[in-house]
Protein backbone atom coordinates (compact mmCIF):
# COMPACT_ATOMS: atom_id res chain seq x y z
CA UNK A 1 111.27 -219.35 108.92
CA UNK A 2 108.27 -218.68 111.25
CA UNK A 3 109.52 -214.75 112.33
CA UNK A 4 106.91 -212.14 113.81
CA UNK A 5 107.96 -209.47 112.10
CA UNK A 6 106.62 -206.23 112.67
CA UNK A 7 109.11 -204.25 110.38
CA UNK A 8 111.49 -204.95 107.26
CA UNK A 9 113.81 -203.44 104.93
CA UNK A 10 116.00 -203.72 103.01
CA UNK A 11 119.68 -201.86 102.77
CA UNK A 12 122.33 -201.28 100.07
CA UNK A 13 125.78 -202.57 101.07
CA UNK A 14 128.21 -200.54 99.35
CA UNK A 15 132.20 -200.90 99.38
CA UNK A 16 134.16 -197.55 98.14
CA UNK A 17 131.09 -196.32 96.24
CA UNK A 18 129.92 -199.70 94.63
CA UNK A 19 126.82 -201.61 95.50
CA UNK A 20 128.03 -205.07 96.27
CA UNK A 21 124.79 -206.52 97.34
CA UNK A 22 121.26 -205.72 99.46
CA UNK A 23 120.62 -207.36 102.88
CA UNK A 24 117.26 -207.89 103.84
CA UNK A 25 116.65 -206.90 107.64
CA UNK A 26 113.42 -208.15 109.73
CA UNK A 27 113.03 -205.98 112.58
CA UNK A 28 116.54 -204.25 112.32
CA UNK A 29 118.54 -207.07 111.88
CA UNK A 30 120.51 -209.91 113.54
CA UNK A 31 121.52 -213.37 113.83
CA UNK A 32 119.29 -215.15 111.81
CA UNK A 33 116.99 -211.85 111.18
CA UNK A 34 118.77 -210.97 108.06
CA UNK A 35 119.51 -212.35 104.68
CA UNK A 36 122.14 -211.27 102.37
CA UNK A 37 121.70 -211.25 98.39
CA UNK A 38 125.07 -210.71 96.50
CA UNK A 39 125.35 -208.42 93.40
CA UNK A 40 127.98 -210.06 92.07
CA UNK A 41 126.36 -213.92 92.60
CA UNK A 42 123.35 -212.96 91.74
CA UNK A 43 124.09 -211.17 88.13
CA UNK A 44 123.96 -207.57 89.39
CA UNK A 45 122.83 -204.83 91.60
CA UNK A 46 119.05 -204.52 89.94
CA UNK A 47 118.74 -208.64 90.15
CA UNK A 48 120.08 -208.85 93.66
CA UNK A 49 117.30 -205.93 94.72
CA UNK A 50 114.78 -207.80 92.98
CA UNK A 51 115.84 -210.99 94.64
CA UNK A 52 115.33 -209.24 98.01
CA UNK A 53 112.66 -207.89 97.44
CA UNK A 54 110.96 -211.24 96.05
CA UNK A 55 112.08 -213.20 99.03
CA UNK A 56 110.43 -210.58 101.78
CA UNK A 57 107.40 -210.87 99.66
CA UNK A 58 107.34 -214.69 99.93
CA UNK A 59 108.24 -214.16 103.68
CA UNK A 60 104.92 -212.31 103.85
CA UNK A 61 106.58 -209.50 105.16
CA UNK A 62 105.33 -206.02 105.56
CA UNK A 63 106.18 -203.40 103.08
CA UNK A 64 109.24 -201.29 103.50
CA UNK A 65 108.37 -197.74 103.86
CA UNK A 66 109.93 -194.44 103.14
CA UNK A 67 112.69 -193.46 104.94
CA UNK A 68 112.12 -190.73 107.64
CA UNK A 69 108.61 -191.70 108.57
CA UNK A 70 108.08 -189.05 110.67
CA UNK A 71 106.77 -185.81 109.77
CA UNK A 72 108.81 -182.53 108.79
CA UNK A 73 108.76 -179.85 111.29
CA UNK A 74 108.27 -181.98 114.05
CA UNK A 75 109.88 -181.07 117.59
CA UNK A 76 112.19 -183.48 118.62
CA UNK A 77 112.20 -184.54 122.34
CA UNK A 78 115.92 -183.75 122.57
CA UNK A 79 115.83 -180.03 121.41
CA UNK A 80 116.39 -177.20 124.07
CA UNK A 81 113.76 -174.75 122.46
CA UNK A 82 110.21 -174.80 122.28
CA UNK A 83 110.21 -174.78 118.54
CA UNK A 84 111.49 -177.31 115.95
CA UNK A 85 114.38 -176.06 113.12
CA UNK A 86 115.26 -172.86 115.87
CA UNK A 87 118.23 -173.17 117.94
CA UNK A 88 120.07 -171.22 120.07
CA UNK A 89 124.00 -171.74 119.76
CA UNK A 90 127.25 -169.81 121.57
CA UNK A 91 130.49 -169.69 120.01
CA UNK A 92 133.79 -169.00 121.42
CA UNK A 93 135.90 -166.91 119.39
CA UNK A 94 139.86 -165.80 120.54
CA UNK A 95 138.48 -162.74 122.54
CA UNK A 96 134.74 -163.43 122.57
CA UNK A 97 131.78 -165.86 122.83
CA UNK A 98 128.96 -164.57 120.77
CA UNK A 99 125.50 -166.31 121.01
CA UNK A 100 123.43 -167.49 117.26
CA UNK A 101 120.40 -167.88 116.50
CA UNK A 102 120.32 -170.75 114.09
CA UNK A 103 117.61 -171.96 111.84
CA UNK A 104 117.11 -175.20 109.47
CA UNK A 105 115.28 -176.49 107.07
CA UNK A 106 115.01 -178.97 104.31
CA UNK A 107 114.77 -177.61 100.57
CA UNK A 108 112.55 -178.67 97.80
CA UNK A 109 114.81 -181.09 97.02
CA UNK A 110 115.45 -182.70 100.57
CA UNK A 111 118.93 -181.38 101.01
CA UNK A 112 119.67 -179.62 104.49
CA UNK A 113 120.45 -176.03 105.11
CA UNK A 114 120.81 -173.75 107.91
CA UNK A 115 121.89 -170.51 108.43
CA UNK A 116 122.68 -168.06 111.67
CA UNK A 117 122.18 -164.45 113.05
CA UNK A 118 124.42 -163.21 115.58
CA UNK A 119 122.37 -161.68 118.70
CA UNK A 120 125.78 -159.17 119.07
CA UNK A 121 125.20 -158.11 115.75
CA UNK A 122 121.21 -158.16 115.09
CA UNK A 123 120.11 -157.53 118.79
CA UNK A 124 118.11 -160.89 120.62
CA UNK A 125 114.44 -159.42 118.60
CA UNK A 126 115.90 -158.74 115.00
CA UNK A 127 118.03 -161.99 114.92
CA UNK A 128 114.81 -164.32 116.15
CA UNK A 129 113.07 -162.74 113.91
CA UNK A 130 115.62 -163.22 110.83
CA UNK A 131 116.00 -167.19 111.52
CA UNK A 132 111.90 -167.47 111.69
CA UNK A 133 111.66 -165.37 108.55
CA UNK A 134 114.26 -167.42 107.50
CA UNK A 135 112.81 -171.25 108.56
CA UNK A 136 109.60 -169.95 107.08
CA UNK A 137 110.19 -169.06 103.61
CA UNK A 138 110.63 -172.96 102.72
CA UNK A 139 107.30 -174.01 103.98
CA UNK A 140 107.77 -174.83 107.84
CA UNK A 141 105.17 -173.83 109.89
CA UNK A 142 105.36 -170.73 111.68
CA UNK A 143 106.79 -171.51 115.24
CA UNK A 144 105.44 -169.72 118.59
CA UNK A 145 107.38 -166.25 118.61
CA UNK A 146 106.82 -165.90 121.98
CA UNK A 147 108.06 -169.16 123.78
CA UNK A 148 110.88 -168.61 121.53
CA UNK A 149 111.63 -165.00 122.73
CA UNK A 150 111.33 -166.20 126.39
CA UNK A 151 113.65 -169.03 126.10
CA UNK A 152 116.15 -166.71 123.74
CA UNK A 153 115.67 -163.79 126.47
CA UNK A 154 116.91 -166.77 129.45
CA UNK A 155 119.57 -168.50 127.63
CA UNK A 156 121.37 -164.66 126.60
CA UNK A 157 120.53 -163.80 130.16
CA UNK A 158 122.49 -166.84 131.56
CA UNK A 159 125.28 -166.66 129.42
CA UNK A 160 127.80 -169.42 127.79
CA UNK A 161 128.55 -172.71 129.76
CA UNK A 162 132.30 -172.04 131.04
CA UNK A 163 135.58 -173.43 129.44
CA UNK A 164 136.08 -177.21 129.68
């Protein structure tokens, strides 16, 4: 198999909970781009890993990294504000539509949280300042208050999108 692989890994395929094998995937997968190696063939989950894990060594094929490669914090090219893990969020209630400031994070142990401060309730200032207090206290980096302010300031300025 003469591939040009510039990535591999390799990924647990579970059925209701139990590992039933590992398929090893050369640059994400596909006809002929992907080998499976079956638990219950092969004398187990920890002998079909190894098995995988041999064969993309014989392959030559580069090591699998970490999952989630890129780094924390980051700003993602799809978010509407200026800084990563702050958000701005309305929600329509019976009689209302109240706008949130909502900030997440990742604990120490990698599991997400978020929580959210009502602009109605804190005023636009007190509640950007809660989530950033907030985002901050877990290690992020502290985010530009200002850009954040400006783009809070237009977005409670031009109200909800209407009804659907």
């Amino acid at each position: 198999m003469s591939i040009e692989a510039t990535s591999a890994h390799i990924v647990t395929i579970r059925r209701q909970g139990v590992v039933e094998g590992y398929q090893l995937r050369i640059n994400g997968g596909g006809p002929g781009l992907s080998k499976f190696f079956a638990a219950r063939k092969l004398g187990g989950a920890d002998k079909a890993l190894r098995a995988a894990r041999r064969t993309a060594r014989e392959m030559g094929l580069p090591k699998t990294r970490k999952r989630g490669g890129s780094l924390p914090g980051r700003l993602l090219s799809t978010s509407r504000t200026p800084a990563a893990g702050i958000r701005f969020e309305w929600t329509r209630f019976a009689l209302s539509t109240v706008l949130y400031v909502v900030a997440t994070w990742r604990g120490k142990k990698g599991r997400a949280s978020s929580t959210r401060y009502s602009v109605d309730r804190h005023g636009v200032e007190q509640a950007l300042d809660l989530a950033i207090e907030k985002r901050t206290s877990c290690g992020a980096p502290m985010p530009d208050r200002a850009a954040l302010l400006k783009a809070l300031r237009k977005v409670y300025r031009v109200g909800p999108d209407p009804a659907p």
